[in-house]
PDB file of N, CA and C in Angstrom:
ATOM      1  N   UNK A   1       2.465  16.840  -4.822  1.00  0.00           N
ATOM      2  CA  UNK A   1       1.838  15.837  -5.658  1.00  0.00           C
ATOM      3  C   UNK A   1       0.483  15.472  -5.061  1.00  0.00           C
ATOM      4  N   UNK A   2      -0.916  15.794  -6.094  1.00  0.00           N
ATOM      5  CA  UNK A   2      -1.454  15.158  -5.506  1.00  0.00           C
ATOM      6  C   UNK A   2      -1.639  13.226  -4.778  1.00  0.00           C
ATOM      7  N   UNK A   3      -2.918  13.159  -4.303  1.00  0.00           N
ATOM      8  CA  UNK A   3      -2.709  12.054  -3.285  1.00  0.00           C
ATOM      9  C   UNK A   3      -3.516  11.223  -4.433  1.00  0.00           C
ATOM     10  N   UNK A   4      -3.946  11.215  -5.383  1.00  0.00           N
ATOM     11  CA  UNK A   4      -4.691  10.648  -6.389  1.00  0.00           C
ATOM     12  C   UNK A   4      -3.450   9.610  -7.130  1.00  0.00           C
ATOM     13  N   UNK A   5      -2.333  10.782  -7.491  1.00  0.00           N
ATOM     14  CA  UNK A   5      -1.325  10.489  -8.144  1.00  0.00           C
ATOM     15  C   UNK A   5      -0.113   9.982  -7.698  1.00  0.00           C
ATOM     16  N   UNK A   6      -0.015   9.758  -6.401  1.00  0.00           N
ATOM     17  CA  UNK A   6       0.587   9.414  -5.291  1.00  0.00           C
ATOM     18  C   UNK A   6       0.459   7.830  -5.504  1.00  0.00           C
ATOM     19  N   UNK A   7      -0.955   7.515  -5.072  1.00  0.00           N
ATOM     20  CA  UNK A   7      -1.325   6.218  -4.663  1.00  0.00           C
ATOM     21  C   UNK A   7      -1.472   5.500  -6.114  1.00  0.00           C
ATOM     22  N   UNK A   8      -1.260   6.092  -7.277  1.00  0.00           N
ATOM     23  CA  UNK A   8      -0.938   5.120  -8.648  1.00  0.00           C
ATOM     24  C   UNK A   8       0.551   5.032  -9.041  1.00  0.00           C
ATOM     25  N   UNK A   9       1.240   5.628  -7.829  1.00  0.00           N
ATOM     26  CA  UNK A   9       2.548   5.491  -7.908  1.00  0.00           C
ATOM     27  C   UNK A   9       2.863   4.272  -7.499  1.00  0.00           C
ATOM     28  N   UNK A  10       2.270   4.338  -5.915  1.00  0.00           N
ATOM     29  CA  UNK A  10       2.295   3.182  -4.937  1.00  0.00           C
ATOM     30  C   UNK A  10       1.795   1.424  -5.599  1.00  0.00           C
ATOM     31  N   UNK A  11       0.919   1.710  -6.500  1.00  0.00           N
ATOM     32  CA  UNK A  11      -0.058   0.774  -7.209  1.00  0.00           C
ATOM     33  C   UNK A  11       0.925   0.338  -8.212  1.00  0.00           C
ATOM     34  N   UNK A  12       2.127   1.155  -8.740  1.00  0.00           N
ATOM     35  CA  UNK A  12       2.826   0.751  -9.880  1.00  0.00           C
ATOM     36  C   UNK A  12       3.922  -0.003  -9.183  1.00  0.00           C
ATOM     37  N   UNK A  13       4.306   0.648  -8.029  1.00  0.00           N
ATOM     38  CA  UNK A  13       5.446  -0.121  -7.291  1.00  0.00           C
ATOM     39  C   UNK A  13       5.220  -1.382  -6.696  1.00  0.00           C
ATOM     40  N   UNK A  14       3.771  -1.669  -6.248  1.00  0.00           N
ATOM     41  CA  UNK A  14       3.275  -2.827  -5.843  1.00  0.00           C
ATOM     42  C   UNK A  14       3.267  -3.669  -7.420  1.00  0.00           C
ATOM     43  N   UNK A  15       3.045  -3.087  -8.122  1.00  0.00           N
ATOM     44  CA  UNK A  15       2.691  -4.507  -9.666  1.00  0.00           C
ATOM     45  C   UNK A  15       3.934  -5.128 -10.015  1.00  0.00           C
ATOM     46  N   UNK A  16       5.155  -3.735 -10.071  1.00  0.00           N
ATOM     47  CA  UNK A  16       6.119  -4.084 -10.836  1.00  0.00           C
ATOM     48  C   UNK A  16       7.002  -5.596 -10.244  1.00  0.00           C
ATOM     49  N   UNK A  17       6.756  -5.565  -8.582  1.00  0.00           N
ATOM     50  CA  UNK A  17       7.216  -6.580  -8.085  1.00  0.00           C
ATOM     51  C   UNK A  17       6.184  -7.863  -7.607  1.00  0.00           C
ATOM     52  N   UNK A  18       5.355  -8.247  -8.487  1.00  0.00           N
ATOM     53  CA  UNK A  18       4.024  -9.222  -8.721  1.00  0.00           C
ATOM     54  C   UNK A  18       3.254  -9.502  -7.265  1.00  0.00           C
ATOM     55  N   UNK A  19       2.781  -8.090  -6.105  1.00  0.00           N
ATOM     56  CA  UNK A  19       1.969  -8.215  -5.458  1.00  0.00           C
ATOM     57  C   UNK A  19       0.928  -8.787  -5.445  1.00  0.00           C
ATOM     58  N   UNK A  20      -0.136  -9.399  -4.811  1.00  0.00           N
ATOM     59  CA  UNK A  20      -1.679  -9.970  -5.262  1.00  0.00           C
ATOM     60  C   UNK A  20      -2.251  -8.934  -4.159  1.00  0.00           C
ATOM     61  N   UNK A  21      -3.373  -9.356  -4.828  1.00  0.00           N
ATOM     62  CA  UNK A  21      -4.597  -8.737  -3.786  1.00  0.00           C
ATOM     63  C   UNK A  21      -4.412  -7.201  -3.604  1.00  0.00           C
ATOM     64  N   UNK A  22      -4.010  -6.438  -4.574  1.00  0.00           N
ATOM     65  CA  UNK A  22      -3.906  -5.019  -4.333  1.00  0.00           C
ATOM     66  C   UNK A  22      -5.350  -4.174  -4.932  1.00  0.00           C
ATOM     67  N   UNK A  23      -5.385  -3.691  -3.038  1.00  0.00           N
ATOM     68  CA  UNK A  23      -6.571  -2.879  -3.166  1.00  0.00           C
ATOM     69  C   UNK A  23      -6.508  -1.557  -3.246  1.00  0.00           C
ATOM     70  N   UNK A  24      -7.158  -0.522  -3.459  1.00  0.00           N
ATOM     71  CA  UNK A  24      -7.232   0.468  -3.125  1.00  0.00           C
ATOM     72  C   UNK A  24      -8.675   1.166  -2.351  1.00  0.00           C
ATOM     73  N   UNK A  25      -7.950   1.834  -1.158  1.00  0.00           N
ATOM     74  CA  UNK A  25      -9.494   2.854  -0.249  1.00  0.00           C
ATOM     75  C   UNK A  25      -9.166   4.118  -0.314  1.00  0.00           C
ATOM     76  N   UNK A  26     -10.675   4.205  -0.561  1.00  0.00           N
ATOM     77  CA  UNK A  26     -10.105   6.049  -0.534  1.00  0.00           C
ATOM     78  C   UNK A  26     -11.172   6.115   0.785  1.00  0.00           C
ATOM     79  N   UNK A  27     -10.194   7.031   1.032  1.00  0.00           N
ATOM     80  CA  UNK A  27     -10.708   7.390   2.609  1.00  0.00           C
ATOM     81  C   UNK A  27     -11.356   8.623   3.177  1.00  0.00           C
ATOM     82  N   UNK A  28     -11.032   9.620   1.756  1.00  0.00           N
ATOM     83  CA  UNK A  28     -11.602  10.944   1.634  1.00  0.00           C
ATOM     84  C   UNK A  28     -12.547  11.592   2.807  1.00  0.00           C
ATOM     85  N   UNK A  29     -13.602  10.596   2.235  1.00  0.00           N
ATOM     86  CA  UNK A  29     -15.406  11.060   2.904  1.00  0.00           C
ATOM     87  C   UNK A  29     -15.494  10.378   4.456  1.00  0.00           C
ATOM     88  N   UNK A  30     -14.582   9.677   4.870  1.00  0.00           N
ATOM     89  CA  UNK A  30     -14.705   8.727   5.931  1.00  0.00           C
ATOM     90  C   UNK A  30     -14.454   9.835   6.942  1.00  0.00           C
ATOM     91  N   UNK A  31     -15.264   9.894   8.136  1.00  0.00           N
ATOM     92  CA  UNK A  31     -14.654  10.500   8.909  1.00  0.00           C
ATOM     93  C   UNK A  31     -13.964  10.179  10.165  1.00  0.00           C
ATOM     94  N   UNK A  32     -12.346  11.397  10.594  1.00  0.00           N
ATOM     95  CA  UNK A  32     -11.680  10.430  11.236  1.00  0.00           C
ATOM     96  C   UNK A  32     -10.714   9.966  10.620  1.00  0.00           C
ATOM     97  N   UNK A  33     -10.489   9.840   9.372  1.00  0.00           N
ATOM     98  CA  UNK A  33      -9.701   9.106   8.714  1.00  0.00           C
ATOM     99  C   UNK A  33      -8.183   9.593   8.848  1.00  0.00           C
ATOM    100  N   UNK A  34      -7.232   8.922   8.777  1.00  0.00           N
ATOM    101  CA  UNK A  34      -5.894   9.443   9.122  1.00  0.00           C
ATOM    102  C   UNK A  34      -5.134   9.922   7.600  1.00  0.00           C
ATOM    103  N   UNK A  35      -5.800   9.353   6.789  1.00  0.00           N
ATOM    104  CA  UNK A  35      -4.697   9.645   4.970  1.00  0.00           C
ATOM    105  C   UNK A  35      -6.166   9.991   4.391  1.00  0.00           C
ATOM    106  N   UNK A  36      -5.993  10.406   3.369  1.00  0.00           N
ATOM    107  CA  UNK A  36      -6.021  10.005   2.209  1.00  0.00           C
ATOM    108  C   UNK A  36      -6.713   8.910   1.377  1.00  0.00           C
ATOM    109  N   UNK A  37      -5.946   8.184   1.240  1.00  0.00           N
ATOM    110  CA  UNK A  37      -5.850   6.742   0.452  1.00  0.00           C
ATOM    111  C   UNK A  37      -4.746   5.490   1.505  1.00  0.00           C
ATOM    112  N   UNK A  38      -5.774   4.512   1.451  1.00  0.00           N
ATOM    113  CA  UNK A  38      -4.149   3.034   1.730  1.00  0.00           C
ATOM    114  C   UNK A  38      -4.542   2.424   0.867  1.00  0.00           C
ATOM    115  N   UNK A  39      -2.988   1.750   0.366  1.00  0.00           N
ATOM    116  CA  UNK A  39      -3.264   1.202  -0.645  1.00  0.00           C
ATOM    117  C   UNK A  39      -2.557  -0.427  -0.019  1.00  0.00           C
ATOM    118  N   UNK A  40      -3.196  -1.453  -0.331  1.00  0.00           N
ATOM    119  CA  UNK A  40      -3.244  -2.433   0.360  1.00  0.00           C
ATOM    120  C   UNK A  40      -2.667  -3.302  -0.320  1.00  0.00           C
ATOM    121  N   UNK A  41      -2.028  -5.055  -0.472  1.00  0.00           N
ATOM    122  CA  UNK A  41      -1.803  -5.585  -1.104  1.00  0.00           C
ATOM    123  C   UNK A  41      -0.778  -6.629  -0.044  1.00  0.00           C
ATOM    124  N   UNK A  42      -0.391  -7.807  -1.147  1.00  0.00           N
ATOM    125  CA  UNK A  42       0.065  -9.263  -0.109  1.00  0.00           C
ATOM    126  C   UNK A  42       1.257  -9.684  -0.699  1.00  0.00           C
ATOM    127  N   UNK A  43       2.148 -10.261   0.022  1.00  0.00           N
ATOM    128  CA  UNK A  43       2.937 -11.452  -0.599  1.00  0.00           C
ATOM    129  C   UNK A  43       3.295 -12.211  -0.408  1.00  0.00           C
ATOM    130  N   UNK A  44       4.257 -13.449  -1.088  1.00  0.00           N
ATOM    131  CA  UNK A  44       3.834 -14.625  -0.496  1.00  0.00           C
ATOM    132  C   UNK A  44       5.321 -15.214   0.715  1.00  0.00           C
ATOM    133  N   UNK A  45       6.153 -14.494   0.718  1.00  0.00           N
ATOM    134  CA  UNK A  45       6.882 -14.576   1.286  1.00  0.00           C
ATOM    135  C   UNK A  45       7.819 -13.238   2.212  1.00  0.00           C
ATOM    136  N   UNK A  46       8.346 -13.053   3.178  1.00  0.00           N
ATOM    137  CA  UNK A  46       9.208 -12.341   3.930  1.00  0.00           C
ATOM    138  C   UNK A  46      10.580 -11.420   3.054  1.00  0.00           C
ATOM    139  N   UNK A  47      10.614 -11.985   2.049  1.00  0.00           N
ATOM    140  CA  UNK A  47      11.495 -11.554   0.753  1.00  0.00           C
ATOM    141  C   UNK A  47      10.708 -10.754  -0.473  1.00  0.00           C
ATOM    142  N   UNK A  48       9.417 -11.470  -0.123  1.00  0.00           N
ATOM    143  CA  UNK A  48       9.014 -10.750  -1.831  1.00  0.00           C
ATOM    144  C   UNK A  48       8.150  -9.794  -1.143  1.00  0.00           C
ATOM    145  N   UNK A  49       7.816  -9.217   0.672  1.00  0.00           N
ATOM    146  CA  UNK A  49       7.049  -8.122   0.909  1.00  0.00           C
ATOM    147  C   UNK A  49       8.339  -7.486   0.625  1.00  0.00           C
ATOM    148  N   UNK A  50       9.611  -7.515   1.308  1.00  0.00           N
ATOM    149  CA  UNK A  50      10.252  -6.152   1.523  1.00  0.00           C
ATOM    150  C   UNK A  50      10.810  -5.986  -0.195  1.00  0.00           C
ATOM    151  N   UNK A  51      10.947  -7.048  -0.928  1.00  0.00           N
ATOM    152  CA  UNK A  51      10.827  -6.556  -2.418  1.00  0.00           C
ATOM    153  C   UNK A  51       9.800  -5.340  -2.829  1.00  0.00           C
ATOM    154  N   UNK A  52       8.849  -6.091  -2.506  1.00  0.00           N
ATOM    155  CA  UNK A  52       7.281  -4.969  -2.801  1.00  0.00           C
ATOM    156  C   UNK A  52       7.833  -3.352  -2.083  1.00  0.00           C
ATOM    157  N   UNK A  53       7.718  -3.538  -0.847  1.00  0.00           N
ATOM    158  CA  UNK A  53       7.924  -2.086  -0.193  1.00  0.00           C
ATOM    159  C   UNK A  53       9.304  -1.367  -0.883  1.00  0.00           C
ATOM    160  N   UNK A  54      10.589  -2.198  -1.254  1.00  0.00           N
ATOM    161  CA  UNK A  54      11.360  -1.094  -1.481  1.00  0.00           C
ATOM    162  C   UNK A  54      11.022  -0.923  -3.295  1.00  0.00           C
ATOM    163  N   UNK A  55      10.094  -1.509  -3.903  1.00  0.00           N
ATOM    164  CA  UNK A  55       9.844  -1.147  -4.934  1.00  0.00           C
ATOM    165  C   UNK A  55       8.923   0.104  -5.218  1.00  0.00           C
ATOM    166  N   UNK A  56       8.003   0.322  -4.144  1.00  0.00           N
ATOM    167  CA  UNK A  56       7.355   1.296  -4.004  1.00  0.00           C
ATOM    168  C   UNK A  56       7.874   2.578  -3.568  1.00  0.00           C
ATOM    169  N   UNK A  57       9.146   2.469  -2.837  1.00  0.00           N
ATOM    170  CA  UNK A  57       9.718   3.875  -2.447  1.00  0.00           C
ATOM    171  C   UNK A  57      10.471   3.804  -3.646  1.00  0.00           C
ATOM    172  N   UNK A  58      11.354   3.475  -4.410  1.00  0.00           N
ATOM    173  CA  UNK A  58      11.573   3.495  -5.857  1.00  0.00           C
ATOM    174  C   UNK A  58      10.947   4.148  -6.444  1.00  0.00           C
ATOM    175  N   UNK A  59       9.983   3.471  -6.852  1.00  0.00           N
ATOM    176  CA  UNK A  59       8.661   4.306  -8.228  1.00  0.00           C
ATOM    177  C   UNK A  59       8.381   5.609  -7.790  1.00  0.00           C
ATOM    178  N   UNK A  60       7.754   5.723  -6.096  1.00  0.00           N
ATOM    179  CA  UNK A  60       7.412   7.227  -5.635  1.00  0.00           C
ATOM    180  C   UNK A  60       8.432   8.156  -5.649  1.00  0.00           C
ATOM    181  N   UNK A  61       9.693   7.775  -5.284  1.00  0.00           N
ATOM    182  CA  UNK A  61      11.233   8.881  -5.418  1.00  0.00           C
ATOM    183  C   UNK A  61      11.258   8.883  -7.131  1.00  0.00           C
ATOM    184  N   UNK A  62      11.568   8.266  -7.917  1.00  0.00           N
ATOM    185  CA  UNK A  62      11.783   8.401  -8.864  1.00  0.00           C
ATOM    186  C   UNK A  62      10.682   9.454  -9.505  1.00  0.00           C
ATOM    187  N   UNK A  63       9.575   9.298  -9.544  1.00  0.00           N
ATOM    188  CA  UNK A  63       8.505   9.989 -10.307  1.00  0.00           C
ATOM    189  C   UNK A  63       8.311  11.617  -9.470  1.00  0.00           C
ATOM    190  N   UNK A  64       8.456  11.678  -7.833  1.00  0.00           N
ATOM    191  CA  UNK A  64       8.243  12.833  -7.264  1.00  0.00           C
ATOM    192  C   UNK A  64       8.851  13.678  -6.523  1.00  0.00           C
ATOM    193  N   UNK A  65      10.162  12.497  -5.990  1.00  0.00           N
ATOM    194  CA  UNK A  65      11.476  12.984  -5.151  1.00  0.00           C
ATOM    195  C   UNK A  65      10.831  13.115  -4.057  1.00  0.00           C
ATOM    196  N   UNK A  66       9.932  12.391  -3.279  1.00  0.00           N
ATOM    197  CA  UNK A  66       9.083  12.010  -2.334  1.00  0.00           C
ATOM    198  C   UNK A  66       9.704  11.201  -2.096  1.00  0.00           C
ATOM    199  N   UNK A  67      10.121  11.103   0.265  1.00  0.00           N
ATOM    200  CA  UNK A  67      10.816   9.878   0.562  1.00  0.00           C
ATOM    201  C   UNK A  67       9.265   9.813   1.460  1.00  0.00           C
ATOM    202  N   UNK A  68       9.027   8.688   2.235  1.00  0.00           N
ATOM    203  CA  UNK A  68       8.234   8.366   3.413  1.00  0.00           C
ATOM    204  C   UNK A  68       8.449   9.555   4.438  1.00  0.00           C
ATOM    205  N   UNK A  69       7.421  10.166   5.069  1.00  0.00           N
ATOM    206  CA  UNK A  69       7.031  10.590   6.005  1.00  0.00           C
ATOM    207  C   UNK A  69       8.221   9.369   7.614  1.00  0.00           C
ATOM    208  N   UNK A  70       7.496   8.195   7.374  1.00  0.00           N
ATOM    209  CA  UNK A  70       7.595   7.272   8.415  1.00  0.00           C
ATOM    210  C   UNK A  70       7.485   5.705   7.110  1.00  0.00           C
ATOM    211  N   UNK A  71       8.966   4.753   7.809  1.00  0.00           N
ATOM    212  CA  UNK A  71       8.093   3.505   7.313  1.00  0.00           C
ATOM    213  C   UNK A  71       8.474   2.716   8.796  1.00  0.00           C
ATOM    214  N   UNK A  72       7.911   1.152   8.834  1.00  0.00           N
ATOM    215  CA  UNK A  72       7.978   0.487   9.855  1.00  0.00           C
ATOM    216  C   UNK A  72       7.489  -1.140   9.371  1.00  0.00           C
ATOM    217  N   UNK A  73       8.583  -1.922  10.207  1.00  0.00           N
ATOM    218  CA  UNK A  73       8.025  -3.235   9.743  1.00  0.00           C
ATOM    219  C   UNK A  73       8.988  -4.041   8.974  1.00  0.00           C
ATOM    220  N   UNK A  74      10.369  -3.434   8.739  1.00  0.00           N
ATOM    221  CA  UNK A  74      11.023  -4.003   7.557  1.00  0.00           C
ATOM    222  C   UNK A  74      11.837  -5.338   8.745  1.00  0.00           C
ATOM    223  N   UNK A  75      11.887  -4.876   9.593  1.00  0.00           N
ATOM    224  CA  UNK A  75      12.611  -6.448  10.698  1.00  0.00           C
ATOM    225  C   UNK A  75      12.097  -7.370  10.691  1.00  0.00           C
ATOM    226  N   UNK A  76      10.516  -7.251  10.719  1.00  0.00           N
ATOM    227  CA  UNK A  76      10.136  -8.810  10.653  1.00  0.00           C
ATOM    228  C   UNK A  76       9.567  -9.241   9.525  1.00  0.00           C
ATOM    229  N   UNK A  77       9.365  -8.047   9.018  1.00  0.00           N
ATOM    230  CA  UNK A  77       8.645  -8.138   7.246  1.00  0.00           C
ATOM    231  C   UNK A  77       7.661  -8.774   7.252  1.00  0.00           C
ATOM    232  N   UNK A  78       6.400  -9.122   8.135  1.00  0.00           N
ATOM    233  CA  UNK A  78       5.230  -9.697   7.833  1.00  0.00           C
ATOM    234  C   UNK A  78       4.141  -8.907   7.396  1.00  0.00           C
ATOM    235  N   UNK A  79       4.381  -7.145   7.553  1.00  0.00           N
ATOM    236  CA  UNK A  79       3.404  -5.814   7.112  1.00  0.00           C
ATOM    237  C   UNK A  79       4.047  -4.848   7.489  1.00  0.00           C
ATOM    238  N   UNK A  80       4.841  -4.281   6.356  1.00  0.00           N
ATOM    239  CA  UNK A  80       5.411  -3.145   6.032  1.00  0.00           C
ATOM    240  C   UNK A  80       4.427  -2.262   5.901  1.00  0.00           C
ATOM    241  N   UNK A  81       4.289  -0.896   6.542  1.00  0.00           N
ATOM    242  CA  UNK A  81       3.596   0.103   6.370  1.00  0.00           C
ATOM    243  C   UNK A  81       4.866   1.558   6.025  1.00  0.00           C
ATOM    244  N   UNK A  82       4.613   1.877   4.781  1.00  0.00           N
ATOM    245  CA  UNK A  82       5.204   2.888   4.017  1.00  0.00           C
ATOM    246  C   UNK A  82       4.120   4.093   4.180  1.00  0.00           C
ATOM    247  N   UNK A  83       4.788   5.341   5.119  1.00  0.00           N
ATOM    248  CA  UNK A  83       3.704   6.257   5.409  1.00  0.00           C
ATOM    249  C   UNK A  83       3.621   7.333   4.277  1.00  0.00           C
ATOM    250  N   UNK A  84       2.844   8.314   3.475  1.00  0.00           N
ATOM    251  CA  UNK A  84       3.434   9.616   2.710  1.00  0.00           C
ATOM    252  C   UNK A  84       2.852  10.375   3.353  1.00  0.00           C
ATOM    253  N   UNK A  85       1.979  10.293   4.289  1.00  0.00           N
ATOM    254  CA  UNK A  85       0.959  11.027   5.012  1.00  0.00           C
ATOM    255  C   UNK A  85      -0.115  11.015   4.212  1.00  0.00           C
ATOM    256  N   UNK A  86      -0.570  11.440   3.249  1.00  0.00           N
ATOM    257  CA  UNK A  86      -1.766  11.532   2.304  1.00  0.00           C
ATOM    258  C   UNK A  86      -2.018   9.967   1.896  1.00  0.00           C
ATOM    259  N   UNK A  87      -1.158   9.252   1.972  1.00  0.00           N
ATOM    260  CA  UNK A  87      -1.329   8.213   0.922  1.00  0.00           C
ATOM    261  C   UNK A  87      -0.443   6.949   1.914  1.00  0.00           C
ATOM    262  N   UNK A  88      -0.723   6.025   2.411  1.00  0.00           N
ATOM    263  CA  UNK A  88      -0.291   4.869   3.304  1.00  0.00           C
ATOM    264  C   UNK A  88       0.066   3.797   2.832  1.00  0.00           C
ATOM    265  N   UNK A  89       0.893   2.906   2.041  1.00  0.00           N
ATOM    266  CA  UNK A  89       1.026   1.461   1.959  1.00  0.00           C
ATOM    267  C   UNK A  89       1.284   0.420   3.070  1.00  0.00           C
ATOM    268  N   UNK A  90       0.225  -0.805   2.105  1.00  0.00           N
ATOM    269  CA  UNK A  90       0.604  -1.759   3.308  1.00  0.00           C
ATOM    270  C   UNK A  90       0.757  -2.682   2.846  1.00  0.00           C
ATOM    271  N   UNK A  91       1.588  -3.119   3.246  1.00  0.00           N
ATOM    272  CA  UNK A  91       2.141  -4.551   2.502  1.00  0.00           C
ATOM    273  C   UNK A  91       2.323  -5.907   3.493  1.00  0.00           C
ATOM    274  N   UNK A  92       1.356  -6.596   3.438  1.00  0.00           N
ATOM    275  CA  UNK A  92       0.996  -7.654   4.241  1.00  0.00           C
ATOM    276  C   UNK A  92       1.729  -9.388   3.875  1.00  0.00           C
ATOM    277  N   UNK A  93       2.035 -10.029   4.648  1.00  0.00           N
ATOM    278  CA  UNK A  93       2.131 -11.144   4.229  1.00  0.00           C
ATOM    279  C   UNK A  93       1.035 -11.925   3.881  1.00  0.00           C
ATOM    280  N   UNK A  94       0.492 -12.682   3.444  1.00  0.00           N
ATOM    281  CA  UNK A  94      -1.199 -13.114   3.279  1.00  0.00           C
ATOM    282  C   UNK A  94      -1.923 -13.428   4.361  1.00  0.00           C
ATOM    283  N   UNK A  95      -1.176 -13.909   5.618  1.00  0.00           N
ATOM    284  CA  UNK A  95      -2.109 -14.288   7.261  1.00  0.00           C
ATOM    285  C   UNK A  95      -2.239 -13.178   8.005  1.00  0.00           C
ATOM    286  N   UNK A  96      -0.934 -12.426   7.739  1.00  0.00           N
ATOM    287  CA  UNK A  96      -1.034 -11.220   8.631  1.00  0.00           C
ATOM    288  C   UNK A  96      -2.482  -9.976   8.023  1.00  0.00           C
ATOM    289  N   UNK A  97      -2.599  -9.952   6.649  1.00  0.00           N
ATOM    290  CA  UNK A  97      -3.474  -9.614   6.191  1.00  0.00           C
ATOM    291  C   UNK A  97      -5.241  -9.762   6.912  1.00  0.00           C
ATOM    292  N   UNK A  98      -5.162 -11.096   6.545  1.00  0.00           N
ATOM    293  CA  UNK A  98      -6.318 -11.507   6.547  1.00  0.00           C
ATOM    294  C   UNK A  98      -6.432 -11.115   8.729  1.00  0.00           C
ATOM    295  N   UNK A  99      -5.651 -11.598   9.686  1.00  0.00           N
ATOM    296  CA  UNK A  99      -5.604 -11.205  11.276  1.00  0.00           C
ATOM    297  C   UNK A  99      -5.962  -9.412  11.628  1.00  0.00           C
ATOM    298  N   UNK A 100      -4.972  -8.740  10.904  1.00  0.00           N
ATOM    299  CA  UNK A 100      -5.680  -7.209  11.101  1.00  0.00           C
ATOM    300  C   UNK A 100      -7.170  -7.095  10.085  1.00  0.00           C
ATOM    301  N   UNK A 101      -7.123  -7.373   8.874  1.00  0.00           N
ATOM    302  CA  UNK A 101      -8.512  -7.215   8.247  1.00  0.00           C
ATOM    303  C   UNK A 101      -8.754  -5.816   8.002  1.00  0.00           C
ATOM    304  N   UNK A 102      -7.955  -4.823   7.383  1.00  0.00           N
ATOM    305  CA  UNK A 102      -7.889  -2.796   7.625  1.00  0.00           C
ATOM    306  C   UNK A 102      -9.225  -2.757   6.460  1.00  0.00           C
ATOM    307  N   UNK A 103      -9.254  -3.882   5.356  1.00  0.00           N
ATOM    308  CA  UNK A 103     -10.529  -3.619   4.644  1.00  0.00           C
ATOM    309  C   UNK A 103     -12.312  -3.508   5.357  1.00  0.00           C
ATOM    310  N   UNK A 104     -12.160  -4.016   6.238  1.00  0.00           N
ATOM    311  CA  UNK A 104     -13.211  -4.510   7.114  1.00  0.00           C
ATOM    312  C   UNK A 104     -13.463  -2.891   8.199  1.00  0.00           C
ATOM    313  N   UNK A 105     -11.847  -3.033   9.206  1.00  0.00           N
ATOM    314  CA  UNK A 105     -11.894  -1.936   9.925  1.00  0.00           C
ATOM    315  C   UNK A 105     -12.556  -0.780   9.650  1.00  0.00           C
ATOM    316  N   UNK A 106     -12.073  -0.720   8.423  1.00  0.00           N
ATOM    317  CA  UNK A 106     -12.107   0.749   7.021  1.00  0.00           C
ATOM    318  C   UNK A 106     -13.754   0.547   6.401  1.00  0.00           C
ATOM    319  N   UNK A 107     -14.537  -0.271   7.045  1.00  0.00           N
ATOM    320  CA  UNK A 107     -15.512  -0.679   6.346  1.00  0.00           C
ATOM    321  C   UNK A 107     -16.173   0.741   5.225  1.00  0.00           C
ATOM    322  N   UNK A 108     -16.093   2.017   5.831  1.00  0.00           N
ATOM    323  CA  UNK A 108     -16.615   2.906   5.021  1.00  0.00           C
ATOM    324  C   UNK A 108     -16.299   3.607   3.690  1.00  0.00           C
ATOM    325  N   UNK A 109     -14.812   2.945   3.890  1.00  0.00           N
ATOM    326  CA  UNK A 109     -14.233   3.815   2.323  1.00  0.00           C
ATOM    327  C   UNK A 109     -14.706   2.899   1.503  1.00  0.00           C
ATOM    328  N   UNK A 110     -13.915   3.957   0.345  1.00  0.00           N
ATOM    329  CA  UNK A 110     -14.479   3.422  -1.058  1.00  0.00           C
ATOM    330  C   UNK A 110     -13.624   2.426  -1.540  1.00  0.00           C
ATOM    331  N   UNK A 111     -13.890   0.784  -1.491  1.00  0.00           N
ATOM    332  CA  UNK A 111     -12.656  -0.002  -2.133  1.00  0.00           C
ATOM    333  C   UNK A 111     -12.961  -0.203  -3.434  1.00  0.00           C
ATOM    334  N   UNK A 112     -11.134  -0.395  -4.402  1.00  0.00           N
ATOM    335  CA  UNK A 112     -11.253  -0.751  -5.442  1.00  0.00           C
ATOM    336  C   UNK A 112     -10.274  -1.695  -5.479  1.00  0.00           C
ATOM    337  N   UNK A 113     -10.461  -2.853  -6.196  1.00  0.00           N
ATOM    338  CA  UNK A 113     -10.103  -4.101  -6.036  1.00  0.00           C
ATOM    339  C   UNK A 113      -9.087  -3.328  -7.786  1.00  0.00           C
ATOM    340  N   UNK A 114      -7.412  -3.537  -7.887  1.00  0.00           N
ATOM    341  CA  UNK A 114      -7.240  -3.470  -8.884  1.00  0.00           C
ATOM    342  C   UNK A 114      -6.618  -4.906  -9.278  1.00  0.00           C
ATOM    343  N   UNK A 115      -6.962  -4.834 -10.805  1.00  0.00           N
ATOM    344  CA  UNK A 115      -6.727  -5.808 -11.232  1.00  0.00           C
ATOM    345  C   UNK A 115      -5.236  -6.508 -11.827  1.00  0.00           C
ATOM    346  N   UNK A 116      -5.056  -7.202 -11.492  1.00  0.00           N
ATOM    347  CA  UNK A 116      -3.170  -7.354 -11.334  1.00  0.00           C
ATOM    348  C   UNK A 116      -3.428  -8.300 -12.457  1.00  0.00           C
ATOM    349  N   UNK A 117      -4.387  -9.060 -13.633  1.00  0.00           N
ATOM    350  CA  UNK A 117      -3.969 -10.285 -13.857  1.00  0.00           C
ATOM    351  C   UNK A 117      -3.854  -9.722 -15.697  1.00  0.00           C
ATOM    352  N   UNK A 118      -3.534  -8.473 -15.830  1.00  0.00           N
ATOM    353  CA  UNK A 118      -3.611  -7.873 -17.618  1.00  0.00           C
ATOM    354  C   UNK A 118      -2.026  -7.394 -17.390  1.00  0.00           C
ATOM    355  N   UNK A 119      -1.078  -8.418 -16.915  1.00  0.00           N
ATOM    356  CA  UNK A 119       0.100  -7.170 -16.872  1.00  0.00           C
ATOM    357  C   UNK A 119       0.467  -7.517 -17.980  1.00  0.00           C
TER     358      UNK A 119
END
C-alpha cells in the first residue's frame, strides 16, 4: 500500500474517534527523515488517546491487513506512537504535544493542518 494511502487511513482512524489538531507532514524531501509521513493529532483525555490509537489500527487492518511494524505508549497513554514504517502516528495528549513540539522539530516538512470541523 502506498504511504499516501496509508496515512488517509490513519487520518480516518484519527476522525472517526473525534481527535483535534490532526496534522499531517510529509517528510518525503526532508533529509534524514525516518518515514514517510507522521500523522499527528491530540486528545483530551488518557481514554480517548488509546480510543484514537486502537481506532487507527482498526481502519488500517481493515482496509489493508496491515498490523504496526512497532507501537509504544499504550501504559501511560499520554503519546501513543503507532509505527507502519512508511507512515508513523502520534497520538498526543494536548501537554504532551505541545512539550515534544515534532511540528517544530520537523520544521522542514510539508504540514497540512486537516480539517476535522465538516464531519
Amino acid at each position: 500500500m502506498k504511504s499516501e494511502e496509508l496515512s488517509s487511513l490513519v487520518v480516518k482512524g484519527m476522525e472517526d474517534m473525534k481527535a483535534e489538531d490532526i496534522v499531517l507532514m510529509d517528510l518525503r524531501k526532508v533529509k534524514g527523515a525516518v518515514s514517510d509521513f507522521f500523522v499527528l493529532c491530540s486528545g483530551n483525555s488518557d481514554t480517548q488517546i488509546q480510543a484514537i490509537a486502537e481506532s487507527i489500527e482498526k481502519e488500517v487492518h481493515k482496509a489493508s491487513k496491515e498490523n504496526p511494524w512497532r507501537k509504544e505508549g499504550f501504559t501511560n497513554r499520554e503519546w501513543i506512537l503507532i509505527d507502519y514504517v512508511n507512515v508513523v502516528a502520534h497520538v498526543f495528549k494536548k501537554d504532551k504535544r505541545a512539550f515534544f513540539a515534532l511540528e517544530e522539530l520537523w520544521g522542514d516538512a510539508v504540514i497540512s493542518e486537516i480539517n476535522t470541523t465538516q464531519r
